[in-house]
C-alpha atoms as a PDB file:
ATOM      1  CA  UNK A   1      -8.134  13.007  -7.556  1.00  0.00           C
ATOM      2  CA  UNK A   2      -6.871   9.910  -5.471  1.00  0.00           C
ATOM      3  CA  UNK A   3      -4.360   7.613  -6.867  1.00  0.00           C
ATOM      4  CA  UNK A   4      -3.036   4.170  -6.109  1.00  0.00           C
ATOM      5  CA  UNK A   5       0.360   3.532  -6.729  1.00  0.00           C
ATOM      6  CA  UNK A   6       0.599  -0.096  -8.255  1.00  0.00           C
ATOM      7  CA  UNK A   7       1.005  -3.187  -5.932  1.00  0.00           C
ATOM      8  CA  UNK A   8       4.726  -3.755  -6.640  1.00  0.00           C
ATOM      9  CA  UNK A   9       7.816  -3.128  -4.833  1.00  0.00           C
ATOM     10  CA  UNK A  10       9.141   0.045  -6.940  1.00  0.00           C
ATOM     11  CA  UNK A  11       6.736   2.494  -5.485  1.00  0.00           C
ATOM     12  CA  UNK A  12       7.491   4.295  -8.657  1.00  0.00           C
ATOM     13  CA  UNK A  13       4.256   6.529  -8.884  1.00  0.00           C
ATOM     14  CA  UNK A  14       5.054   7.266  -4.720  1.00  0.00           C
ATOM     15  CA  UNK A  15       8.723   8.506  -6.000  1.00  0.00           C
ATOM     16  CA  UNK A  16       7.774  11.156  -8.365  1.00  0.00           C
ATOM     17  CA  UNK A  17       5.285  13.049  -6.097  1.00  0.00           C
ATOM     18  CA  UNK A  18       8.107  13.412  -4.728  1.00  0.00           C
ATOM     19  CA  UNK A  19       8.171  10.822  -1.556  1.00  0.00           C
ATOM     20  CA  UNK A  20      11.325   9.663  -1.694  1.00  0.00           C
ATOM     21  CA  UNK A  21      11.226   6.881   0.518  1.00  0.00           C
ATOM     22  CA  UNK A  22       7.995   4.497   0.025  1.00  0.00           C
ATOM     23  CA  UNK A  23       9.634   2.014   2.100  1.00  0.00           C
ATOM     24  CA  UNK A  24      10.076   3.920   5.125  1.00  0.00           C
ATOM     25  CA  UNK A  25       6.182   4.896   5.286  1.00  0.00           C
ATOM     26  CA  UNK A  26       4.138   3.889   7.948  1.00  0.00           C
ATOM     27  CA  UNK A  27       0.983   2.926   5.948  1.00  0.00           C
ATOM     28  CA  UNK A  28       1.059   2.002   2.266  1.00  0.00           C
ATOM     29  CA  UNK A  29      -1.634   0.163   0.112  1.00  0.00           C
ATOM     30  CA  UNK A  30      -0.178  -3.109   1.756  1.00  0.00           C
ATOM     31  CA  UNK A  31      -0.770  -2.335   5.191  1.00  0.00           C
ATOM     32  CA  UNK A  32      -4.275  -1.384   4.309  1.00  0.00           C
ATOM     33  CA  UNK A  33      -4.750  -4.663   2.335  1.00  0.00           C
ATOM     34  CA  UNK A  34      -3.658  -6.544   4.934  1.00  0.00           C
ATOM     35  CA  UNK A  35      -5.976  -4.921   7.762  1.00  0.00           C
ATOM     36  CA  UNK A  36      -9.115  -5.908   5.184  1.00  0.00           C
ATOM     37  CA  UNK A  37      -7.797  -9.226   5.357  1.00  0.00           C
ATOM     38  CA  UNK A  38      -7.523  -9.766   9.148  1.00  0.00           C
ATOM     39  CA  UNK A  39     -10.763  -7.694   9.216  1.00  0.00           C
ATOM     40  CA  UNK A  40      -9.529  -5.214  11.225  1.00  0.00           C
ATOM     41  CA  UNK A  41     -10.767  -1.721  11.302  1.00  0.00           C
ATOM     42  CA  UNK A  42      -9.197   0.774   8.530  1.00  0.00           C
ATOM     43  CA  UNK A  43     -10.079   4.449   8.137  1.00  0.00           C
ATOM     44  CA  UNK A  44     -10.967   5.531   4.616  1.00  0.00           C
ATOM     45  CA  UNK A  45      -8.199   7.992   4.972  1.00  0.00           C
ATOM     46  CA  UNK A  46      -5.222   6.521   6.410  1.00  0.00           C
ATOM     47  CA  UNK A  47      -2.325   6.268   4.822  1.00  0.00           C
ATOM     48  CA  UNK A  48      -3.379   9.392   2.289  1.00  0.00           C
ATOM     49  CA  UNK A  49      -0.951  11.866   1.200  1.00  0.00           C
ATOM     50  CA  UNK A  50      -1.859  14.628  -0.229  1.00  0.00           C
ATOM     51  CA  UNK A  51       0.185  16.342  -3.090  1.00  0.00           C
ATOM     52  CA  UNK A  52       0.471  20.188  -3.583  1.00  0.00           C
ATOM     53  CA  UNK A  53      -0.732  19.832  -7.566  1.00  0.00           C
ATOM     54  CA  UNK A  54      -4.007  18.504  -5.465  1.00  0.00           C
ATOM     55  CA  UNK A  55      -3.267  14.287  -6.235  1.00  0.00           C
ATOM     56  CA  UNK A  56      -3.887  12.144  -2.966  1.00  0.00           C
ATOM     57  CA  UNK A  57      -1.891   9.126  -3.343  1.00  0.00           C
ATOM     58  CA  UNK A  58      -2.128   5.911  -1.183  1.00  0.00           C
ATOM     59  CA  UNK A  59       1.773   4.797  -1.538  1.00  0.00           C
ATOM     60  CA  UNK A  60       2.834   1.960  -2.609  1.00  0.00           C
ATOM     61  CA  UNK A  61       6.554  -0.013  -1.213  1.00  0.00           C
ATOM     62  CA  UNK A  62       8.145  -3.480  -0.775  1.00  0.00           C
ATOM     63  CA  UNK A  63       5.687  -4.464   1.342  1.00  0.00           C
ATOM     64  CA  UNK A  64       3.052  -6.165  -0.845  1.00  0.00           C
ATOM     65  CA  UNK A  65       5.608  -8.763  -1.185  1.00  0.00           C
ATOM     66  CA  UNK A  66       5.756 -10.389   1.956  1.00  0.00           C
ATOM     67  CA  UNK A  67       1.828  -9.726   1.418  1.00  0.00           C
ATOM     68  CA  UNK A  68       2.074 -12.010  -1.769  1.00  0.00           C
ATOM     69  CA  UNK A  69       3.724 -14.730   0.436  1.00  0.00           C
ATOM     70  CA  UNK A  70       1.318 -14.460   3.489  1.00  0.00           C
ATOM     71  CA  UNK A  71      -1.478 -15.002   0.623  1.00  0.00           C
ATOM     72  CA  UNK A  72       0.033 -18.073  -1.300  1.00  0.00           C
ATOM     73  CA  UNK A  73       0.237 -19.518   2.301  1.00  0.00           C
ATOM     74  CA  UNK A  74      -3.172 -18.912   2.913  1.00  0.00           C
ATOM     75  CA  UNK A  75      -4.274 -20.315  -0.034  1.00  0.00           C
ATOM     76  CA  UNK A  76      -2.614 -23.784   0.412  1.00  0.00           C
ATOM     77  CA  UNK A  77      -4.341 -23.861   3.306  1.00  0.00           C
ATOM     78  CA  UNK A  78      -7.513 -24.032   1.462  1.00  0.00           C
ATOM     79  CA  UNK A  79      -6.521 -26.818  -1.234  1.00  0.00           C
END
């Protein structure tokens, strides 16, 4: 089973797989989000950790804030 932890900053799901640190990961659900957006190449399993009680996760931190922000800016762009 692959899970998603939710795109906010608590990274709560992350936390009690037992990654302590969402924050301090290299990829997370943001940094795959944001390579879609600049359509740059992602591998399906980057970022993918794999839990002993066999759940993948793709973690979730802070990060999809400054996402949010990068987005609304985009958007205005459009108006």
């Amino acid at each position: 089973m692959c899970t998603f932890d939710r795109c906010e900053f608590a990274g709560a799901l992350t936390i009690s797989l037992g990654y302590e640190y969402p924050d301090k990961m290299d990829v997370s659900l943001a940094t795959i989000m944001m390579k879609i957006i600049n359509d740059e190449p992602v591998n399906s399993f980057d970022g993918i950790l794999h839990h002993e009680k066999g759940i993948d996760i793709l973690p979730g931190n802070i990060e999809p804030s400054g996402l949010e922000i990068f987005m609304n800016g985009v958007i205005s762009m459009w108006k």
